[in-house]
N, C-alpha and C. Protein backbone atom coordinates (compact mmCIF):
# COMPACT_ATOMS: atom_id res chain seq x y z
N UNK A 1 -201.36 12.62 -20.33
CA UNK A 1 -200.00 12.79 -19.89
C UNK A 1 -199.94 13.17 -18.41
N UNK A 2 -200.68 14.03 -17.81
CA UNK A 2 -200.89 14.72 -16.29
C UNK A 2 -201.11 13.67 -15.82
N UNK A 3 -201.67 12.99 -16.20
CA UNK A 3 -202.81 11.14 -15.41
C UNK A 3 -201.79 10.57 -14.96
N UNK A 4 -200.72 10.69 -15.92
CA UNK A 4 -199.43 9.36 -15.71
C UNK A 4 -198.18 9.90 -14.92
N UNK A 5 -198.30 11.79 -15.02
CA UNK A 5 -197.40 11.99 -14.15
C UNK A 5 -197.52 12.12 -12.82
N UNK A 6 -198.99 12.17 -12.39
CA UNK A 6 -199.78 12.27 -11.60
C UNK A 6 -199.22 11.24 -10.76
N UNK A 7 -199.65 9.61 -11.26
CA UNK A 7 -199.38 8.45 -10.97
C UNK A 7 -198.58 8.19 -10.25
N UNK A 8 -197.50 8.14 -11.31
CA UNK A 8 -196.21 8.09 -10.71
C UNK A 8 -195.54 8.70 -9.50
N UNK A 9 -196.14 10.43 -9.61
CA UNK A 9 -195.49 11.59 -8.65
C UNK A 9 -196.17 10.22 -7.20
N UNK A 10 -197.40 10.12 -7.27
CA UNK A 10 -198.27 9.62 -6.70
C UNK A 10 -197.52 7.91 -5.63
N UNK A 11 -197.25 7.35 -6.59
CA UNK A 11 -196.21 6.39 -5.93
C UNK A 11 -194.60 6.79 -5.73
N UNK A 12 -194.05 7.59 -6.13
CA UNK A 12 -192.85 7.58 -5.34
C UNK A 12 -193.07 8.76 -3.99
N UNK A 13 -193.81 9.32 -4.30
CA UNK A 13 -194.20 10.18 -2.31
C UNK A 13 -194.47 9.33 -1.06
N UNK A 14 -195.45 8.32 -1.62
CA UNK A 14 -195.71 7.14 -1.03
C UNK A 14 -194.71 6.58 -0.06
N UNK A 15 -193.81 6.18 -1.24
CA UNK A 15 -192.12 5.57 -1.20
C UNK A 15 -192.00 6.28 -0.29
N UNK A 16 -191.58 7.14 -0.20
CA UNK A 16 -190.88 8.28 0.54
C UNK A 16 -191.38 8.49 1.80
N UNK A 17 -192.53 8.63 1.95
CA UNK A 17 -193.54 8.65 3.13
C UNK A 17 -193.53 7.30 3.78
N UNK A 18 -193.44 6.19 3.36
CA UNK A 18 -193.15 5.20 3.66
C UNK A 18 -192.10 5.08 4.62
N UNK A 19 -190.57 5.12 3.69
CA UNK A 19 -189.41 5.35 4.29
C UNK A 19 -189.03 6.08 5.50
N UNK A 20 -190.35 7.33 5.25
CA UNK A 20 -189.73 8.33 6.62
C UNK A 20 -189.82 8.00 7.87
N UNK A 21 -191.37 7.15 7.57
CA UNK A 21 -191.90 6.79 8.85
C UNK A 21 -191.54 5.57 9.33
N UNK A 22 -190.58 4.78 8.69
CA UNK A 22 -189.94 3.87 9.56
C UNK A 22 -189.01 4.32 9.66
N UNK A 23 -188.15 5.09 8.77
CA UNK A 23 -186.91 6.18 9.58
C UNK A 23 -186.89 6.41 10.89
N UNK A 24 -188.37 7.56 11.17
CA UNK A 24 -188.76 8.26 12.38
C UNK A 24 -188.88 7.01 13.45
N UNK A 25 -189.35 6.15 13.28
CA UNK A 25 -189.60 4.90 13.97
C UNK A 25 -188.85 4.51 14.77
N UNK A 26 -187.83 4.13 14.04
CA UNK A 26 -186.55 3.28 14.37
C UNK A 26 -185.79 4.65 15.59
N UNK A 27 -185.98 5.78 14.94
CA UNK A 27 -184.73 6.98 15.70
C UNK A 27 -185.58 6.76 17.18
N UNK A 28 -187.10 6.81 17.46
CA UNK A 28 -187.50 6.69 18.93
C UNK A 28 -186.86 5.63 19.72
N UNK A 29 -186.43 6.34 21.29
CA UNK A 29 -186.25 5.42 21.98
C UNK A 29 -187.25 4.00 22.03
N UNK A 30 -187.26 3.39 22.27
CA UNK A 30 -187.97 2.00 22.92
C UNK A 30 -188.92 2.67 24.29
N UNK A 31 -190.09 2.54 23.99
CA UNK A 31 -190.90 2.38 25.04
C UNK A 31 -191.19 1.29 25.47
N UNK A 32 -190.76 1.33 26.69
CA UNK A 32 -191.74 -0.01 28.00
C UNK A 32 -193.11 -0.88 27.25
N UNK A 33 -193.17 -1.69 26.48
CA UNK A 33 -194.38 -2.52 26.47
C UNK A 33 -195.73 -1.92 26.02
N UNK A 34 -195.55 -1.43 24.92
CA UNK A 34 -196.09 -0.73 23.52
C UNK A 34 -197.10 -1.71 23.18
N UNK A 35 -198.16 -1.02 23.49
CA UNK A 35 -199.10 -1.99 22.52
C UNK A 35 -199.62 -2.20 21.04
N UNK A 36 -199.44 -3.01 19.97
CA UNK A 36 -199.59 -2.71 19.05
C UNK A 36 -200.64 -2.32 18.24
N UNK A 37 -200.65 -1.93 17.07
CA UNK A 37 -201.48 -1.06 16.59
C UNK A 37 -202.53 -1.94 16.07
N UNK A 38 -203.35 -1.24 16.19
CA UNK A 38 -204.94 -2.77 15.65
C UNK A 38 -204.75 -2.58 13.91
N UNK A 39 -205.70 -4.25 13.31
CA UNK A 39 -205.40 -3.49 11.56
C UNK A 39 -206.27 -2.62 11.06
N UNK A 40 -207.42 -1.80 12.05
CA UNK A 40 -207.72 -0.99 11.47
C UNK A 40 -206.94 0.46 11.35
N UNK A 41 -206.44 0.93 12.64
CA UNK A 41 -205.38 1.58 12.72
C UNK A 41 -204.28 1.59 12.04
N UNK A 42 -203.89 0.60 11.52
CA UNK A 42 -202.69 0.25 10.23
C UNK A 42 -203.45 0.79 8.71
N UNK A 43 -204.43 0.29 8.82
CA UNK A 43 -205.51 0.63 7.54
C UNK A 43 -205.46 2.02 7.30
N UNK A 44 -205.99 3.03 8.49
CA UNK A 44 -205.70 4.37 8.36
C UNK A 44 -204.74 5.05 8.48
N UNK A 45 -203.83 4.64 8.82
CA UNK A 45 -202.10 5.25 8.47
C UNK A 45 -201.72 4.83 7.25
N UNK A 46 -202.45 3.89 6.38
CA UNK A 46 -201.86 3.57 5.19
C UNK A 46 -202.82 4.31 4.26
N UNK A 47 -203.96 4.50 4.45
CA UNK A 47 -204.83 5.82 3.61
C UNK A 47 -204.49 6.94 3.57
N UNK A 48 -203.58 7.14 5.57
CA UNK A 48 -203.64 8.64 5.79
C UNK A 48 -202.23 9.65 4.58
N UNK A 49 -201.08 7.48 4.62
CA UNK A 49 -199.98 7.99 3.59
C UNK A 49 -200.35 8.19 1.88
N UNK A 50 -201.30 7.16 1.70
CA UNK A 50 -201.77 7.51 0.26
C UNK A 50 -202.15 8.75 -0.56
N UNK A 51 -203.05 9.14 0.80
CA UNK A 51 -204.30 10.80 0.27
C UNK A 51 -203.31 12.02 0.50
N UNK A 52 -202.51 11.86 1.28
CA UNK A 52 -201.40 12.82 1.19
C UNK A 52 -200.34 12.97 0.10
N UNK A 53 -200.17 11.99 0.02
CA UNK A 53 -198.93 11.28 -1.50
C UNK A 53 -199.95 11.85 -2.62
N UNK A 54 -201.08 11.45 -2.58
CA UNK A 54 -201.93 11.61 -3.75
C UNK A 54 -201.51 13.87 -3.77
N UNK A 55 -202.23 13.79 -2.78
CA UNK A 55 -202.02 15.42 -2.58
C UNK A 55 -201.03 16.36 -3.29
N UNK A 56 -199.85 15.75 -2.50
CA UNK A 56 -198.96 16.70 -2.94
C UNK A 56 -198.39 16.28 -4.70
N UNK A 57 -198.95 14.93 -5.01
CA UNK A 57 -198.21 14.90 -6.34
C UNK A 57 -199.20 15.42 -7.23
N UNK A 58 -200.60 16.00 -6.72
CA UNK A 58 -201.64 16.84 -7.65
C UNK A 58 -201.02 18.13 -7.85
N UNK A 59 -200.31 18.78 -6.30
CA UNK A 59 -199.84 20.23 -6.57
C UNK A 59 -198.39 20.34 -7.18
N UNK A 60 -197.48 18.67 -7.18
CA UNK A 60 -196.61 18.89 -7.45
C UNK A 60 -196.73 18.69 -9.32
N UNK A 61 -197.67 17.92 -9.94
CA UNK A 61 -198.13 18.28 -11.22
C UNK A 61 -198.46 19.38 -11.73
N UNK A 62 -199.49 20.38 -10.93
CA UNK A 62 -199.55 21.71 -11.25
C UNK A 62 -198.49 22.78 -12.14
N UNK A 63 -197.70 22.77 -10.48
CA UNK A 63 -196.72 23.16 -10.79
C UNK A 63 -195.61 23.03 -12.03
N UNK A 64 -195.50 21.78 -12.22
CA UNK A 64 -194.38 21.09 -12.82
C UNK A 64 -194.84 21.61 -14.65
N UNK A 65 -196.30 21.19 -14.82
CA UNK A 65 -196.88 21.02 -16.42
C UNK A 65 -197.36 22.77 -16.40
N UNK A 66 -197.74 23.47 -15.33
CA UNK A 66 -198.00 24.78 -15.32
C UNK A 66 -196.67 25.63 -15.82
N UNK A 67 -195.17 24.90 -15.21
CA UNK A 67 -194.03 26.07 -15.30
C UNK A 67 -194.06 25.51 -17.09
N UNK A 68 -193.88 24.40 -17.00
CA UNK A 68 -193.52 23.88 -18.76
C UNK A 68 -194.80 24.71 -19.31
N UNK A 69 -196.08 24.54 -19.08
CA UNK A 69 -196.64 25.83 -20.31
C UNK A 69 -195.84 27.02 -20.22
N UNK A 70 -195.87 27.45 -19.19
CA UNK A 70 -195.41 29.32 -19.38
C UNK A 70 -194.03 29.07 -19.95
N UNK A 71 -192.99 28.18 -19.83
CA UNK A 71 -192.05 28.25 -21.11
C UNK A 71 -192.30 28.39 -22.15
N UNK A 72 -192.89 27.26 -22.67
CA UNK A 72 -193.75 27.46 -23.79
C UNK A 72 -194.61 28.47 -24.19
N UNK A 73 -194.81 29.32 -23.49
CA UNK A 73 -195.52 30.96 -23.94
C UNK A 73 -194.58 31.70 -24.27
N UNK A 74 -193.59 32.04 -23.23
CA UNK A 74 -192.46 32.62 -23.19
C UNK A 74 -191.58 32.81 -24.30
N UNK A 75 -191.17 31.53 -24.65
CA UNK A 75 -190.86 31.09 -26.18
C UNK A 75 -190.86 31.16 -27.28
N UNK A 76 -192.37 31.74 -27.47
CA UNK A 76 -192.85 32.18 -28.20
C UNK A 76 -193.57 31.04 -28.92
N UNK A 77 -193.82 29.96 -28.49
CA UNK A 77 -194.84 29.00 -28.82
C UNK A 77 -196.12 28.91 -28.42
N UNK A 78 -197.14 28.13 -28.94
CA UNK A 78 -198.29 28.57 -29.24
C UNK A 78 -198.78 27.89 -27.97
């Protein structure tokens, strides 16, 4: 069950991280004759968004299946 919420948390941060950074993109002025980014450089901005996405949807699982046990203690369930 953690695997799949994992997953998921895992691709919509992505999403999101995705979104921001062409958000942020677009809000910069225009610089003078920008050179573009090589594809290895594309390669590692797209790892650097993955392992982070991956990241926070490990602590955001923690959290999430950690508060649902302690309900479940609380509760008085087993």
């Amino acid at each position: 069950m953690s695997l799949l919420v994992m997953g998921a948390l895992t691709v919509l941060i992505a999403m999101g991280l995705r979104w921001r950074e062409e958000r942020m993109a677009a809000a910069r002025p225009p610089v003078a004759k920008r050179a573009r980014p090589g594809w290895l450089d594309l390669q590692k901005r797209a790892a650097n968004r993955w392992v982070t996405a991956a990241a926070l949807a490990a602590l955001a699982t923690i959290v999430i299946l950690g508060g649902l046990h302690w309900v479940r203690q609380i509760s008085g369930g087993w």
